[in-house]
N, C-alpha and C. Protein backbone atom coordinates (compact mmCIF):
# COMPACT_ATOMS: atom_id res chain seq x y z
N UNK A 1 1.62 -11.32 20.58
CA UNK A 1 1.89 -10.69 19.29
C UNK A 1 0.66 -9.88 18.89
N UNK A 2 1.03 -9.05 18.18
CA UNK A 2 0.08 -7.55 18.02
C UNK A 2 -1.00 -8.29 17.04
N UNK A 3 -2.19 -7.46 16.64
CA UNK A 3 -2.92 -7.81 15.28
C UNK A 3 -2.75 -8.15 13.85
N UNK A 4 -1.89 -6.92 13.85
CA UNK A 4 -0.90 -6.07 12.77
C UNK A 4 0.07 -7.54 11.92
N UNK A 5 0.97 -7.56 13.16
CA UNK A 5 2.22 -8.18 12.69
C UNK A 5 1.60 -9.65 12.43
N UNK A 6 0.45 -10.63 13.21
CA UNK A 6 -0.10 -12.03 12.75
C UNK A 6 -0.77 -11.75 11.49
N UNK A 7 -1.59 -10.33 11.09
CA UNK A 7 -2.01 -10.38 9.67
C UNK A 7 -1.04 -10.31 8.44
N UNK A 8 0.71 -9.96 9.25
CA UNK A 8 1.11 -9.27 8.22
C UNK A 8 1.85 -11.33 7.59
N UNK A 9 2.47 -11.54 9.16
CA UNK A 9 2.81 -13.21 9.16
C UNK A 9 1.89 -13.64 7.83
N UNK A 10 0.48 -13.97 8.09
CA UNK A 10 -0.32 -14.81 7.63
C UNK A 10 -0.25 -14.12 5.96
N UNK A 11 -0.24 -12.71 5.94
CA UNK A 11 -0.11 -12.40 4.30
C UNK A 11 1.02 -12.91 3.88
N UNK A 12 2.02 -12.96 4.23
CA UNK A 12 3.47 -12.84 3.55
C UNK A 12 3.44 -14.17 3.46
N UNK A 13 2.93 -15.20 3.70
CA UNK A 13 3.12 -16.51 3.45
C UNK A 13 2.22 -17.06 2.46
N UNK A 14 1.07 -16.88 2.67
CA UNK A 14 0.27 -17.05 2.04
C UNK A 14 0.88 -16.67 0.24
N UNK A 15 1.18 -15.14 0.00
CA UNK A 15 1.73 -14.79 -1.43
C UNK A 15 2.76 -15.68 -1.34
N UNK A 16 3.96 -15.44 -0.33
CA UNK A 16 4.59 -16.66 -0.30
C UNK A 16 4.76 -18.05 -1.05
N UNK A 17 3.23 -18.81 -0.21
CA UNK A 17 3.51 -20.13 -0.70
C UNK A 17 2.66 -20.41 -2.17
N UNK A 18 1.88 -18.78 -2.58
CA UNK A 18 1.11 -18.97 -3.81
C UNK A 18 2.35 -18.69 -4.91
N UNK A 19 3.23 -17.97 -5.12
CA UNK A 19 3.94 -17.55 -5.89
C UNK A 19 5.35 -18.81 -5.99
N UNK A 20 5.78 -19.86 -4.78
CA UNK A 20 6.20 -20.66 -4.90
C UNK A 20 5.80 -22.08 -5.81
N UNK A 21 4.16 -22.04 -5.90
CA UNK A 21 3.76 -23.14 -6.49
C UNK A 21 3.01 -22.32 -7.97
N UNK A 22 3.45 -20.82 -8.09
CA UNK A 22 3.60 -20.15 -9.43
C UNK A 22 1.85 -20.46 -9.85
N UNK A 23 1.30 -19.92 -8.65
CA UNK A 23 -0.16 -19.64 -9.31
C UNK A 23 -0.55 -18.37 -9.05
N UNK A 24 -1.42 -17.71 -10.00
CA UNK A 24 -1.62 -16.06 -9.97
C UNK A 24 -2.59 -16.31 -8.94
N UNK A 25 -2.84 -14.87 -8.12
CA UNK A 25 -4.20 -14.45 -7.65
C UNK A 25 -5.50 -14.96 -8.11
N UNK A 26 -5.38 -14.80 -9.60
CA UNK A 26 -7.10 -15.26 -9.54
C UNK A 26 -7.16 -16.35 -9.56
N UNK A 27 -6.19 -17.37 -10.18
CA UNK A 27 -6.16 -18.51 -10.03
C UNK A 27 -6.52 -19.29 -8.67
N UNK A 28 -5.70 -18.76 -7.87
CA UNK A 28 -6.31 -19.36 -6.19
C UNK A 28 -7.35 -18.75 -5.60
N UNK A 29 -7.50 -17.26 -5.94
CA UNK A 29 -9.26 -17.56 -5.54
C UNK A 29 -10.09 -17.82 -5.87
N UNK A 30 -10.08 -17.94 -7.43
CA UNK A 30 -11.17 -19.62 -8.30
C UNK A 30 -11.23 -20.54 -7.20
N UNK A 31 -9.92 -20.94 -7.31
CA UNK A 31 -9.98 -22.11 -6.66
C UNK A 31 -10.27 -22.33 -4.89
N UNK A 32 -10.03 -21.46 -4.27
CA UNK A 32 -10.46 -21.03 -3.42
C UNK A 32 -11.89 -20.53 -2.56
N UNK A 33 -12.21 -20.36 -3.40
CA UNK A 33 -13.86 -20.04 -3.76
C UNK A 33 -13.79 -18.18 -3.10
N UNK A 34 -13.07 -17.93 -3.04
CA UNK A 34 -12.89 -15.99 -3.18
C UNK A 34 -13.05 -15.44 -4.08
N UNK A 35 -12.74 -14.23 -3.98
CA UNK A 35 -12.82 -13.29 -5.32
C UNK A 35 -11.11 -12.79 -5.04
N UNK A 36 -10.95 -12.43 -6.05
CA UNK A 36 -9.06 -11.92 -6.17
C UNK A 36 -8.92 -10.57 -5.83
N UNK A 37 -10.16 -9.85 -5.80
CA UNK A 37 -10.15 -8.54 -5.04
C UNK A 37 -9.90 -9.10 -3.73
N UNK A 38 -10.26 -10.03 -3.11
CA UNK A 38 -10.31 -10.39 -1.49
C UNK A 38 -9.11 -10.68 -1.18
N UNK A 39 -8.77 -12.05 -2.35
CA UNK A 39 -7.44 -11.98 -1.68
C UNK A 39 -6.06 -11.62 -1.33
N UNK A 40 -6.33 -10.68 -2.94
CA UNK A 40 -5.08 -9.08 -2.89
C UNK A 40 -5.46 -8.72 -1.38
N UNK A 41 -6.29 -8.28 -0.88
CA UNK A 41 -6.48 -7.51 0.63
C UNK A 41 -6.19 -8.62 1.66
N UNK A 42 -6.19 -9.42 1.43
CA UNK A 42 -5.48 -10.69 2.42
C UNK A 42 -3.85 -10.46 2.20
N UNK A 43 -3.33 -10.46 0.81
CA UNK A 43 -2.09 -10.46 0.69
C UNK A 43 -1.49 -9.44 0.89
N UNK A 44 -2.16 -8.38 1.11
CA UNK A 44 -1.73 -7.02 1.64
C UNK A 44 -1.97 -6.97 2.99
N UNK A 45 -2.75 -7.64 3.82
CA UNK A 45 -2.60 -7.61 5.03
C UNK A 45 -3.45 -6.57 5.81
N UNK A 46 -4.32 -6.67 5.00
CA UNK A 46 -5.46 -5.08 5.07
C UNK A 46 -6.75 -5.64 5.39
N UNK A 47 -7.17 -7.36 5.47
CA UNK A 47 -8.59 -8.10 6.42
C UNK A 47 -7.43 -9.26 6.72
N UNK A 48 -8.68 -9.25 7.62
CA UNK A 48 -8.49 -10.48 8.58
C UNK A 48 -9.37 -11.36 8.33
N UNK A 49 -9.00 -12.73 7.85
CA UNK A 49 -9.60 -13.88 6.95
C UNK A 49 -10.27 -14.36 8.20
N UNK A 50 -11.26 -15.28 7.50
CA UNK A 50 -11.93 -15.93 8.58
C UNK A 50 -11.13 -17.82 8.50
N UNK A 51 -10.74 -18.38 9.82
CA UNK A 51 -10.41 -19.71 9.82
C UNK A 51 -10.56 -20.67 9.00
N UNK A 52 -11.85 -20.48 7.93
CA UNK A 52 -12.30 -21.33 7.05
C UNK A 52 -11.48 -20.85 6.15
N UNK A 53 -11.94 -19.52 5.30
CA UNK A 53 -11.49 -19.17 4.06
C UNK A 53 -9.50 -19.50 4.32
N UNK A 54 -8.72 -19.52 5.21
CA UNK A 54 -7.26 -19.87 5.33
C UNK A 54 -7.00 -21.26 5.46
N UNK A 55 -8.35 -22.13 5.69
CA UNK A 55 -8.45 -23.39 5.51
C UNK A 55 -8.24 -23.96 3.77
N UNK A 56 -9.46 -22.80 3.56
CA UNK A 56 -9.79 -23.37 2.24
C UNK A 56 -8.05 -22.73 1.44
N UNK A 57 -7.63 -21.95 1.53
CA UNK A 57 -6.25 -21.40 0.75
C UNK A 57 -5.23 -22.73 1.24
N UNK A 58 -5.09 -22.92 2.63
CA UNK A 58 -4.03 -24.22 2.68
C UNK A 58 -4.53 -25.82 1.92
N UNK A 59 -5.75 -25.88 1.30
CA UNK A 59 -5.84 -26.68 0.98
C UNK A 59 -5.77 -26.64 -0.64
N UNK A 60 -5.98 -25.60 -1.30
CA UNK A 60 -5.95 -25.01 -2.44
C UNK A 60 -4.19 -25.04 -3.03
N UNK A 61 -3.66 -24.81 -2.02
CA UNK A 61 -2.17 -24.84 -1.93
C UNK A 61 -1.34 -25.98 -1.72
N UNK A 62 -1.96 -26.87 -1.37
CA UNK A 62 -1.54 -28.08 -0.45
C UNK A 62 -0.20 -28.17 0.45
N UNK A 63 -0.48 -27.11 1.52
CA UNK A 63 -0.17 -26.87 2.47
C UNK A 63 0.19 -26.89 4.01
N UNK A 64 0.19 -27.24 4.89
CA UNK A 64 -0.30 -27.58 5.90
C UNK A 64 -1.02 -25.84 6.72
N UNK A 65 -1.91 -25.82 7.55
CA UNK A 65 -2.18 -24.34 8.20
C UNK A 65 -0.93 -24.22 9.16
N UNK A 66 0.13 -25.02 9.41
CA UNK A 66 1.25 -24.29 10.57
C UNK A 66 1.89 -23.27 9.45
N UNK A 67 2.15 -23.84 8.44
CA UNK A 67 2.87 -22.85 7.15
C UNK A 67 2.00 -21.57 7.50
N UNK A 68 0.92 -21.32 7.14
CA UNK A 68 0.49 -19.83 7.21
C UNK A 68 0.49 -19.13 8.58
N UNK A 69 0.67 -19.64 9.81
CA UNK A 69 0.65 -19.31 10.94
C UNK A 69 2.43 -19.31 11.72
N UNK A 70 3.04 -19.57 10.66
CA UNK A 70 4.79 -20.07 10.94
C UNK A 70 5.00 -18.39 11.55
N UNK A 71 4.61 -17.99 12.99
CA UNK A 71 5.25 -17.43 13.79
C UNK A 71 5.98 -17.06 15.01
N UNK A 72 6.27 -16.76 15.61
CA UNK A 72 6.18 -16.73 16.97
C UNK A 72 5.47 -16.18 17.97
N UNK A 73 4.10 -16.19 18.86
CA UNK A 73 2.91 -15.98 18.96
C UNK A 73 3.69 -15.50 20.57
């Protein structure tokens, strides 16, 4: 699977599972320890997070990391 389409996977879930448990942007990157400029560009699919910081969002979320990675590779 391309670059593109795992950043786009990992965004769309991520807003996904933030907008399911009805918390804004800045709210999860408070909590997250980001800035909400960062993670709009995560949720747009425009950087590529580092393993930790998608650690720290599945745990912020209470999540498991297969949820943000739910693709076919």
């Amino acid at each position: 699977m391309e670059k593109d389409k795992i950043l786009a996977v990992v965004a769309d879930n991520i807003r996904l599972e933030r907008l399911r448990k009805k918390i804004t942007q800045e709210k999860l990157a408070e909590l997250s320890g980001i800035t909400q400029k960062y993670l709009n560009l995560i949720e747009k699919g425009k950087v590529n997070p580092t393993i930790l910081v998608v650690i720290n969002l599945c745990k912020t979320l209470d999540i498991d990391l297969n949820t943000i990675y739910d693709c076919d590779l």
